[in-house]
C-alpha atoms as a PDB file:
ATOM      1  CA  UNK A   1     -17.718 -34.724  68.366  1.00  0.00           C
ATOM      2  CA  UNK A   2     -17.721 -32.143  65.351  1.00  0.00           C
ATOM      3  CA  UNK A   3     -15.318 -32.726  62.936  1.00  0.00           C
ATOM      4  CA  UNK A   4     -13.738 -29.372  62.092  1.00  0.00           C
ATOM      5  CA  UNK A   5     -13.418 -28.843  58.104  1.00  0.00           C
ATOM      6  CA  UNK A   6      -9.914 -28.171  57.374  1.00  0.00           C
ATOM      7  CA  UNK A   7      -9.115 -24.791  54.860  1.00  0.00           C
ATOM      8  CA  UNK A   8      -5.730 -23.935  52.954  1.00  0.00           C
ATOM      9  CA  UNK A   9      -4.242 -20.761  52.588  1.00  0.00           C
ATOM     10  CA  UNK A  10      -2.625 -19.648  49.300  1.00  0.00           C
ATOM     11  CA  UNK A  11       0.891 -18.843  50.516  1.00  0.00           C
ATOM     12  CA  UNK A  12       2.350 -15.174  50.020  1.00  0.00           C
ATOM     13  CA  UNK A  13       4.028 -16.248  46.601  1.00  0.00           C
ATOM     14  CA  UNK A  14       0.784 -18.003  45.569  1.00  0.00           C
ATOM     15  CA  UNK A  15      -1.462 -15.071  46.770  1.00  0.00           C
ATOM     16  CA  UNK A  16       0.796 -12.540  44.738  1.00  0.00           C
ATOM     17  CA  UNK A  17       0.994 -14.496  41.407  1.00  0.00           C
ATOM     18  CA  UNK A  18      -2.918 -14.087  41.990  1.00  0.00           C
ATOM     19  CA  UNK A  19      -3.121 -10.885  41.625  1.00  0.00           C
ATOM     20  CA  UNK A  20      -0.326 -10.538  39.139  1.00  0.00           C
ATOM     21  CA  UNK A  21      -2.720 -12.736  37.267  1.00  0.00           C
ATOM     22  CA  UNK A  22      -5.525 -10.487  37.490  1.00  0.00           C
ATOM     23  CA  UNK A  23      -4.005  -7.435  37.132  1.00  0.00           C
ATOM     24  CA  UNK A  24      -2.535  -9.005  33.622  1.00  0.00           C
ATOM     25  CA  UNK A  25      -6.154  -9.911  32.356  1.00  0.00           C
ATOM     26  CA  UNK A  26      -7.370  -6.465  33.444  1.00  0.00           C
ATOM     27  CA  UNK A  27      -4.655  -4.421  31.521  1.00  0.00           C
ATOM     28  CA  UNK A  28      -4.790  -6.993  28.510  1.00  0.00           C
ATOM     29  CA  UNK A  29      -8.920  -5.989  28.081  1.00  0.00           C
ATOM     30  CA  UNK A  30      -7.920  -2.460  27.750  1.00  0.00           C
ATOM     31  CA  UNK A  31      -4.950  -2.808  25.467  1.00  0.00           C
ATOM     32  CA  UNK A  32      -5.745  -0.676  22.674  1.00  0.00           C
ATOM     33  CA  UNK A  33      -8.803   0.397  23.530  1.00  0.00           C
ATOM     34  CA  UNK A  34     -10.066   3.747  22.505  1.00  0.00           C
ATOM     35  CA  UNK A  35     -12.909   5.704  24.675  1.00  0.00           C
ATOM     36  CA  UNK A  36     -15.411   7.204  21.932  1.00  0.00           C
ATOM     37  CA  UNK A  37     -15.847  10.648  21.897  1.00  0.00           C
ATOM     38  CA  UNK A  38     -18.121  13.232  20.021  1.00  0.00           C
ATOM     39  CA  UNK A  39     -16.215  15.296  17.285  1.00  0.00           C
ATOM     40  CA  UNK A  40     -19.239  17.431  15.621  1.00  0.00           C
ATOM     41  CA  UNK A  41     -21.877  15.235  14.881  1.00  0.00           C
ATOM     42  CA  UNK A  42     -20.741  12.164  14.989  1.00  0.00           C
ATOM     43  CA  UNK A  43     -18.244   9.975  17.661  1.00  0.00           C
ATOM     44  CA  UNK A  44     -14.976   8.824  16.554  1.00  0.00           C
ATOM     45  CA  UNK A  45     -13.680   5.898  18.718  1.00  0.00           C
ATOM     46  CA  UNK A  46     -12.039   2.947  18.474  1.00  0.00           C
ATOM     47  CA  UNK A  47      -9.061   2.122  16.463  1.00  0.00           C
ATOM     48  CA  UNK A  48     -10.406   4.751  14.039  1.00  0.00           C
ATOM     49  CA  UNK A  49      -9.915   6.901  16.982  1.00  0.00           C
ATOM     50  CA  UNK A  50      -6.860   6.407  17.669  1.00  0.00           C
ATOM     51  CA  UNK A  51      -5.718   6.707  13.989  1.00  0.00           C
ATOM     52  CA  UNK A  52      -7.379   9.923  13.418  1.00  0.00           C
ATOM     53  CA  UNK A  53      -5.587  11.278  16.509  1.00  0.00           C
ATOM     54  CA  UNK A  54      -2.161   9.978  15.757  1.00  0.00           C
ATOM     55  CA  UNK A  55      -2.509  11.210  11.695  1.00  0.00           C
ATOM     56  CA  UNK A  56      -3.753  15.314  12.344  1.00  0.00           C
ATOM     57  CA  UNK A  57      -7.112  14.876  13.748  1.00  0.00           C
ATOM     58  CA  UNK A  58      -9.658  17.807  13.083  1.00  0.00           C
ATOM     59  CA  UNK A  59      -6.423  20.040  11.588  1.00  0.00           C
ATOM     60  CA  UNK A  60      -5.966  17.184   8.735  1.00  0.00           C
ATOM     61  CA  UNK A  61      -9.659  15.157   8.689  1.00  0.00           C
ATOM     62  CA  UNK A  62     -11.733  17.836   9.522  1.00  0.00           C
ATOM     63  CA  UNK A  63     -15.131  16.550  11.517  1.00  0.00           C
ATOM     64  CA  UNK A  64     -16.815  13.087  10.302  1.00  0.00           C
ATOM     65  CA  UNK A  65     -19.467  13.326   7.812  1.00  0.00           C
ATOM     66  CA  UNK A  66     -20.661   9.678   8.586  1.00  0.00           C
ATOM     67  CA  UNK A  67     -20.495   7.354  11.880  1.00  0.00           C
ATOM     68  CA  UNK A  68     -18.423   4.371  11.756  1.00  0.00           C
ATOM     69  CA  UNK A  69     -19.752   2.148   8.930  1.00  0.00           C
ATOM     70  CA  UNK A  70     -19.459  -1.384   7.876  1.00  0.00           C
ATOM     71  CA  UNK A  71     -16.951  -2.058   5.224  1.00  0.00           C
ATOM     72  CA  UNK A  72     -16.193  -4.913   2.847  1.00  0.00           C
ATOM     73  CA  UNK A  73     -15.019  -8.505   4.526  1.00  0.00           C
ATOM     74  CA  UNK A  74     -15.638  -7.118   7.477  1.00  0.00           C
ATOM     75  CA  UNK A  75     -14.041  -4.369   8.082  1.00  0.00           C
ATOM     76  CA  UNK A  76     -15.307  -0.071   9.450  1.00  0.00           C
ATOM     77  CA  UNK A  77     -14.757   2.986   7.842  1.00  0.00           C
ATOM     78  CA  UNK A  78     -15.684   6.175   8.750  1.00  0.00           C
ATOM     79  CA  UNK A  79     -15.844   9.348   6.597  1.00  0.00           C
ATOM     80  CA  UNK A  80     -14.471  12.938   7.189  1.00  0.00           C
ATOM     81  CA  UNK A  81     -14.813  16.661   5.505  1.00  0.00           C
ATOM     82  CA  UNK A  82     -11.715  16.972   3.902  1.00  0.00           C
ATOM     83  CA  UNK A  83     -11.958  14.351   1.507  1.00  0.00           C
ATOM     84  CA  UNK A  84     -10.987  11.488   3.587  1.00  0.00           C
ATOM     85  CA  UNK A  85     -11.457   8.418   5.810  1.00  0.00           C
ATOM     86  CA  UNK A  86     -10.050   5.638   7.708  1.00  0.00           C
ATOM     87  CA  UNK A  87     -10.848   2.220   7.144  1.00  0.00           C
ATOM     88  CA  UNK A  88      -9.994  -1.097   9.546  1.00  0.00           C
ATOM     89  CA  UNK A  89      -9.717  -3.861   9.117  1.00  0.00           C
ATOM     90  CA  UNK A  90      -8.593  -7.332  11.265  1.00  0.00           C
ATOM     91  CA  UNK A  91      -5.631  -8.078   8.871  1.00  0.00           C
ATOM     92  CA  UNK A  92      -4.541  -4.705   7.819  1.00  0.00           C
ATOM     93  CA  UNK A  93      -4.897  -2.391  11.232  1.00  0.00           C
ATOM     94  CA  UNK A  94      -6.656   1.018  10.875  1.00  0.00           C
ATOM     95  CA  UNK A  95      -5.234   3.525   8.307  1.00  0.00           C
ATOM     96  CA  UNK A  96      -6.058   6.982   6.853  1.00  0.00           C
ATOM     97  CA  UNK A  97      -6.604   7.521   2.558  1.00  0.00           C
ATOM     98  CA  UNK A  98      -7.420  11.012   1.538  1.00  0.00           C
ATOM     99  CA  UNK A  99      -7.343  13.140  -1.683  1.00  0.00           C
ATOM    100  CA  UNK A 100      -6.249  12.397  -5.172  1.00  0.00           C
ATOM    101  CA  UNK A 101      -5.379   8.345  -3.928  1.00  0.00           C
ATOM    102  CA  UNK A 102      -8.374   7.755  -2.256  1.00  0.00           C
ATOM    103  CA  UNK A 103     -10.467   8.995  -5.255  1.00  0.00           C
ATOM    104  CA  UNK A 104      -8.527   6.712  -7.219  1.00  0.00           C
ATOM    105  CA  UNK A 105      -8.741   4.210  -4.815  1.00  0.00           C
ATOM    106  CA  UNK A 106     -12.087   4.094  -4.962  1.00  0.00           C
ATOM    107  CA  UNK A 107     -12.347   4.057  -8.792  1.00  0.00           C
ATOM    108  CA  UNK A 108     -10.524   0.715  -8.816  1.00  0.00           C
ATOM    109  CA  UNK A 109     -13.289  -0.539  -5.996  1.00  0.00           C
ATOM    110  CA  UNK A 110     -12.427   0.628  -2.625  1.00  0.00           C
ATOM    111  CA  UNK A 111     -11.657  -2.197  -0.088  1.00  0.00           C
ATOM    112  CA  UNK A 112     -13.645  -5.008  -2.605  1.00  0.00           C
ATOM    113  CA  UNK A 113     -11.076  -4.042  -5.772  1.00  0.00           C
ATOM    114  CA  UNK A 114      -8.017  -5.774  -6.339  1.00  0.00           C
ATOM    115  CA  UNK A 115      -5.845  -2.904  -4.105  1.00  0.00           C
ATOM    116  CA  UNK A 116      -7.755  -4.024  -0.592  1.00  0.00           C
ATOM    117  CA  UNK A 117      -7.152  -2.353   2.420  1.00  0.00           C
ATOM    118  CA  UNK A 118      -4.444   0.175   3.118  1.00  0.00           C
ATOM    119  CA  UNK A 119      -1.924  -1.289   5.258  1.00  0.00           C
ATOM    120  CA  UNK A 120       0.039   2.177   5.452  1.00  0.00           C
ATOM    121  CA  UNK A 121      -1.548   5.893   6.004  1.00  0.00           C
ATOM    122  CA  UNK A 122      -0.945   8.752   3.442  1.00  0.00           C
ATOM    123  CA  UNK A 123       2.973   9.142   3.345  1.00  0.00           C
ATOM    124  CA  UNK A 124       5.368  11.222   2.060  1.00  0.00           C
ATOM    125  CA  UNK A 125       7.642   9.615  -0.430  1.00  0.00           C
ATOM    126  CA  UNK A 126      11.486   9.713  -0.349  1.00  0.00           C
ATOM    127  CA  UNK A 127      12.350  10.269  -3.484  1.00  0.00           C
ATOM    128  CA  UNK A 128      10.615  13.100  -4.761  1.00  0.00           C
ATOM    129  CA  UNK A 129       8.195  15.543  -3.996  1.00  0.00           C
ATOM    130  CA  UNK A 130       4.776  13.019  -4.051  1.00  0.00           C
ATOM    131  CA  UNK A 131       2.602  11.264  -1.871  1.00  0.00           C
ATOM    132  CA  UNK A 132       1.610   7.187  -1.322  1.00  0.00           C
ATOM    133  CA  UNK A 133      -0.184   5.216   0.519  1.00  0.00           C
ATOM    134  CA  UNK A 134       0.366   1.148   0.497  1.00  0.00           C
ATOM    135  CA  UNK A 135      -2.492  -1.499   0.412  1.00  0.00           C
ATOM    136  CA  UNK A 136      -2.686  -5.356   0.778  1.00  0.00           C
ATOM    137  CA  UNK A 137      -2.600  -5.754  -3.162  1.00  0.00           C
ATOM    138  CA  UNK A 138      -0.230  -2.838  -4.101  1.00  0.00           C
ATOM    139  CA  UNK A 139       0.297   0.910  -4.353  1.00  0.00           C
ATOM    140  CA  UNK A 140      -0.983   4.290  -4.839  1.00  0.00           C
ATOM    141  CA  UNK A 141       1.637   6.585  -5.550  1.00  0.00           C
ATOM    142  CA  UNK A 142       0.596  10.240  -6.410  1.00  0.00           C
ATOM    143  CA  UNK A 143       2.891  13.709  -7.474  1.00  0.00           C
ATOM    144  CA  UNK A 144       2.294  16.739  -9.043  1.00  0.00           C
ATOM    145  CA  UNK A 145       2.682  16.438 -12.465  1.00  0.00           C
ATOM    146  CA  UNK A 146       1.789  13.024 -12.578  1.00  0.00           C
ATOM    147  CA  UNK A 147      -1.853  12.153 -10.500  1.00  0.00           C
ATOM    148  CA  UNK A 148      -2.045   8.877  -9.040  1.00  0.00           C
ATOM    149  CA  UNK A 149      -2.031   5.558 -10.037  1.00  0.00           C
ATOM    150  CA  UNK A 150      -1.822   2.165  -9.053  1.00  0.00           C
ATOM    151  CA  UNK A 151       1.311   0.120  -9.315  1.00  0.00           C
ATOM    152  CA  UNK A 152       1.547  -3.860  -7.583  1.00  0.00           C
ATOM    153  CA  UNK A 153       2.917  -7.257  -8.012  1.00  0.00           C
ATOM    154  CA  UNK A 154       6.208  -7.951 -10.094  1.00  0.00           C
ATOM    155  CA  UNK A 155       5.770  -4.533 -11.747  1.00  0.00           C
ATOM    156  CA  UNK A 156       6.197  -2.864  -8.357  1.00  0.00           C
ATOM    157  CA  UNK A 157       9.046  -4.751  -7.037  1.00  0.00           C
ATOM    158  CA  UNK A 158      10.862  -4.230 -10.513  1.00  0.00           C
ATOM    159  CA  UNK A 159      10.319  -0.707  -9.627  1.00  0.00           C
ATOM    160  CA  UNK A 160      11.191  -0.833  -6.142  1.00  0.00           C
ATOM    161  CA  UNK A 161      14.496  -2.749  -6.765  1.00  0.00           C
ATOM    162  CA  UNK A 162      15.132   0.093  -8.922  1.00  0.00           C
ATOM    163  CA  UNK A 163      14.812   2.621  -7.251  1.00  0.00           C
ATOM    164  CA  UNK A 164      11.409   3.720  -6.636  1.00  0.00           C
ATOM    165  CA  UNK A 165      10.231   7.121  -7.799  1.00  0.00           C
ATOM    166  CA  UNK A 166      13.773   8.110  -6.712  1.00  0.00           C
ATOM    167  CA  UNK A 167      15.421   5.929  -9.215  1.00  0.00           C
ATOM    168  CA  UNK A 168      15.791   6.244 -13.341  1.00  0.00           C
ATOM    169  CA  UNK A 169      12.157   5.672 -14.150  1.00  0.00           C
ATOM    170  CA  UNK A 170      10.605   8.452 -11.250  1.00  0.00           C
ATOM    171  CA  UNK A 171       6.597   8.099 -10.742  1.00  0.00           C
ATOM    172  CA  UNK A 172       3.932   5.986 -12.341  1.00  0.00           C
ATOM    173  CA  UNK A 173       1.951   7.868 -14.863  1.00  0.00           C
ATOM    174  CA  UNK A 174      -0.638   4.857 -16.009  1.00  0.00           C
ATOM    175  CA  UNK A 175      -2.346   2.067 -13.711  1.00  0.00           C
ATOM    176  CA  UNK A 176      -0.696  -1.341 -14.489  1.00  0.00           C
ATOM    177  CA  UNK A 177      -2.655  -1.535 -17.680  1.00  0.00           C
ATOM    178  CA  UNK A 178      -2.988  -5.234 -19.952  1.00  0.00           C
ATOM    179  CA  UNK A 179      -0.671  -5.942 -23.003  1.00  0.00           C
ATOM    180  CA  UNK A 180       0.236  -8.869 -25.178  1.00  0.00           C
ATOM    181  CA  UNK A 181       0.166 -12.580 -24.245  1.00  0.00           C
ATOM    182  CA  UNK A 182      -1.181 -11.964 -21.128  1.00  0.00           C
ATOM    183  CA  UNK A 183       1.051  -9.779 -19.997  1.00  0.00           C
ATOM    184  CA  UNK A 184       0.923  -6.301 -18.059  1.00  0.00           C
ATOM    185  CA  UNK A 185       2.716  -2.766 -17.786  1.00  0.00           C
ATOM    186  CA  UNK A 186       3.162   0.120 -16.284  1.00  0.00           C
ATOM    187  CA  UNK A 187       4.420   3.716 -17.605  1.00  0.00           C
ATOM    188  CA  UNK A 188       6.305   5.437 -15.747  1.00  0.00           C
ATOM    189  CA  UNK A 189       8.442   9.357 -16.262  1.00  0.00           C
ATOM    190  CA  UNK A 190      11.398   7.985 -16.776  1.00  0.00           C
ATOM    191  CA  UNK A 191      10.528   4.638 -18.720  1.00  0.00           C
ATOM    192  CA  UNK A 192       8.228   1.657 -18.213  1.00  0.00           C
ATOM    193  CA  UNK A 193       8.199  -1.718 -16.677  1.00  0.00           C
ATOM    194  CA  UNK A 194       6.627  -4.656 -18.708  1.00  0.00           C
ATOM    195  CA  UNK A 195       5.446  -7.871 -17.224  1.00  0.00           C
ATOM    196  CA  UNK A 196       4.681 -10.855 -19.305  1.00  0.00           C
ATOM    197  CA  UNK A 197       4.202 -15.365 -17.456  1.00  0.00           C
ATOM    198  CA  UNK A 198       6.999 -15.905 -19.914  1.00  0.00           C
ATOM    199  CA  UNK A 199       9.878 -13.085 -19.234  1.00  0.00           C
ATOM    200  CA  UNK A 200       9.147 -11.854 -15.731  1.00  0.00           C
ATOM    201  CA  UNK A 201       9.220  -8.133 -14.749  1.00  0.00           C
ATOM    202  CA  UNK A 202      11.966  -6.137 -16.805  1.00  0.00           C
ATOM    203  CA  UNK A 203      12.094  -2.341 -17.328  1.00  0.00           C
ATOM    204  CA  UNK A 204      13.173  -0.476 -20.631  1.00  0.00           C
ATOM    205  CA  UNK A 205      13.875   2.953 -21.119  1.00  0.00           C
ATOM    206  CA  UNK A 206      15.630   5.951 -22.819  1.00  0.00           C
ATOM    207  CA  UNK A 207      16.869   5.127 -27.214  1.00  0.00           C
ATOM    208  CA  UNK A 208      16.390   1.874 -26.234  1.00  0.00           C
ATOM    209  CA  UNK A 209      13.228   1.967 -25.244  1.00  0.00           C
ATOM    210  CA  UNK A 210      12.533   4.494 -28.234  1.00  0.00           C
ATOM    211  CA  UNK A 211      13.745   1.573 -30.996  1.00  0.00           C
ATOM    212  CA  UNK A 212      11.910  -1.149 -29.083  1.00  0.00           C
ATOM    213  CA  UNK A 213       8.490   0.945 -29.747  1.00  0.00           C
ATOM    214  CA  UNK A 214       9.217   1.885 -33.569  1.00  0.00           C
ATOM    215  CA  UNK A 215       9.404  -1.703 -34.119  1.00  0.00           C
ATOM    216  CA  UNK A 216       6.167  -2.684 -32.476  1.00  0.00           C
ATOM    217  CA  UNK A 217       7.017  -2.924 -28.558  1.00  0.00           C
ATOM    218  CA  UNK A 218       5.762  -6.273 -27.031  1.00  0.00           C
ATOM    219  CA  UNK A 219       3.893  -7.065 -30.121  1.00  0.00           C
ATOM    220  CA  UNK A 220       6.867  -6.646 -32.558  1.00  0.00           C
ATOM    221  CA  UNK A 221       9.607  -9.134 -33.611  1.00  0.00           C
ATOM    222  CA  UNK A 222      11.200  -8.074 -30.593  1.00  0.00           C
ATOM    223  CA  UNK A 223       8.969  -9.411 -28.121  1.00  0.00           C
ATOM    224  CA  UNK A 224       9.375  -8.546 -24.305  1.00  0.00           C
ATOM    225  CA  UNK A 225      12.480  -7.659 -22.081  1.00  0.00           C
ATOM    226  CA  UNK A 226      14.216 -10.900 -20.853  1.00  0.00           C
ATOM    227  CA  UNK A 227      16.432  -8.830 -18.834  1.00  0.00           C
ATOM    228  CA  UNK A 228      17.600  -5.294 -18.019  1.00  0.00           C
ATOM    229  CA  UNK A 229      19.589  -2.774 -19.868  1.00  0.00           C
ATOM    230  CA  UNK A 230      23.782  -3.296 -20.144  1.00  0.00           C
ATOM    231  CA  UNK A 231      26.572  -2.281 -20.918  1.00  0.00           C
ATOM    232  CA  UNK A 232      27.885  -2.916 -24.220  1.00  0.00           C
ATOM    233  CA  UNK A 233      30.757  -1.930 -26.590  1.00  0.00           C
ATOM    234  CA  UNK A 234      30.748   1.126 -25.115  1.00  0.00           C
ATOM    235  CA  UNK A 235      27.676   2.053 -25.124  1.00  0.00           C
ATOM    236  CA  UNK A 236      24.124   0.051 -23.532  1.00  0.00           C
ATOM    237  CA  UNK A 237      22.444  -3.163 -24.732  1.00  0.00           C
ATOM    238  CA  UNK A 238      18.720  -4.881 -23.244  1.00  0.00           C
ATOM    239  CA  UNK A 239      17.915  -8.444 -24.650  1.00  0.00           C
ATOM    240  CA  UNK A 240      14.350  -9.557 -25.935  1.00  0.00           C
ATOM    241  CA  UNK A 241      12.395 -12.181 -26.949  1.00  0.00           C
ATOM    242  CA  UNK A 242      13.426 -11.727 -30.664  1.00  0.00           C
ATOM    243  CA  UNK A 243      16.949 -10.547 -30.445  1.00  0.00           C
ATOM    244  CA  UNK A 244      18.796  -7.547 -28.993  1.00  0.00           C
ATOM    245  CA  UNK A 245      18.574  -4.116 -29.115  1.00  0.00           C
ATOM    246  CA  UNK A 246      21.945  -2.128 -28.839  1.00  0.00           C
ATOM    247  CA  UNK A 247      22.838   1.946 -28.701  1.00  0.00           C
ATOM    248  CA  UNK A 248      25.767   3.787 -29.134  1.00  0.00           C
ATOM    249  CA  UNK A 249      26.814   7.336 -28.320  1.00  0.00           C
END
């Protein structure tokens, strides 16, 4: 007698979370997923693709002037006509840098330098006719009358609680530069923020800021800013190091 193997259907419900299954890997494999394409003489695909699409395409970038590249700690790049690129990376996604910011971008080492990757493309800012683009270490801001330059850390979020390039002290016209006892500062239109391990991130400005500089700045018997400008008898006050600095109309 032949012993007849017995076999087990899925059930309906089985059989259809199956497929759901399947269907969910296949449409997960394609998320984000770009088709490469020629565009002059070189293909654009990828995330870079899609970035160059979403940011102007040929109207903004012009054609590419290189492939896709390797970049620093392993990221891609690629290079286009009108002075600009997009560079990707794992941790930072795949963003556009162009102009006046990526040239100075590049002067403070691309993607290797302190400044990273961008994490933002070129923006427009909101508080005055400019342009910026953020990266994993800090900022490029750029205007008009001003160029761009680099602004990060405490300086930046001193800036940014105050305002931004909105705010009393406008856009950045130095890179955060060194200054005493291993401290750091940046110049801005309106004023400029100082830095130091000891004092934190304080900004000074305006006849304040004027008196504070006759009498040496950071390296006078005034020291840094402990704290921001007040007001006081009528008229404004800042605290130092080395004593207090007071104005009056």
């Amino acid at each position: 007698m032949t012993r007849q193997r017995r076999t087990t259907r899925p059930s309906a419900s089985r059989r259809g979370a199956l497929v759901t299954t399947a269907l969910a890997v296949a449409l997960t494999a394609g998320i984000g997923a770009a088709t490469a394409r020629p565009v002059g003489a070189f293909d654009v695909g990828g995330a870079i693709e899609v970035e160059y699409d979403r940011a102007g395409g040929p109207a903004v970038f012009g054609d590419p002037v290189t492939p896709e590249l390797d970049a620093g700690r392993g990221g891609r790049y690629q290079a286009f006509e009108r002075n600009a690129a997009i560079y990707w990376h794992s941790e930072a996604g795949a963003h556009q840098v162009g102009g006046s910011i990526r040239d100075k971008w590049g002067a403070l080492g691309w993607e290797n330098g302190k400044l990273g990757y961008p994490v933002t493309g070129e923006l427009v800012t909101p508080g005055g006719p400019g342009r910026f683009n953020h990266f994993q270490g800090g900022s490029i801001y750029w205007s008009l009358g001003t160029d761009s330059h680099q602004v990060g850390g405490a300086i930046r979020d001193k800036w940014g609680a105050l305002g931004w390039e909105g705010g009393a002290l406008g856009f950045p016209i130095t890179d955060e530069a060194p200054s005493a006892n291993n401290g750091r500062y940046n110049l801005f239109t309106g004023g400029a923020v100082y830095w130091s391990p000891r004092t934190g991130a304080h900004a000074v400005w305006g006849a304040i800021r004027d008196d504070w500089v006759r009498a040496g700045a950071e390296n006078g018997r005034y020291g840094y800013p402990t704290g921001e400008e007040y007001d006081y008898e009528g008229g404004k006050a800042q605290d130092f190091q080395g004593g207090r600095i007071t104005w009056l109309p």
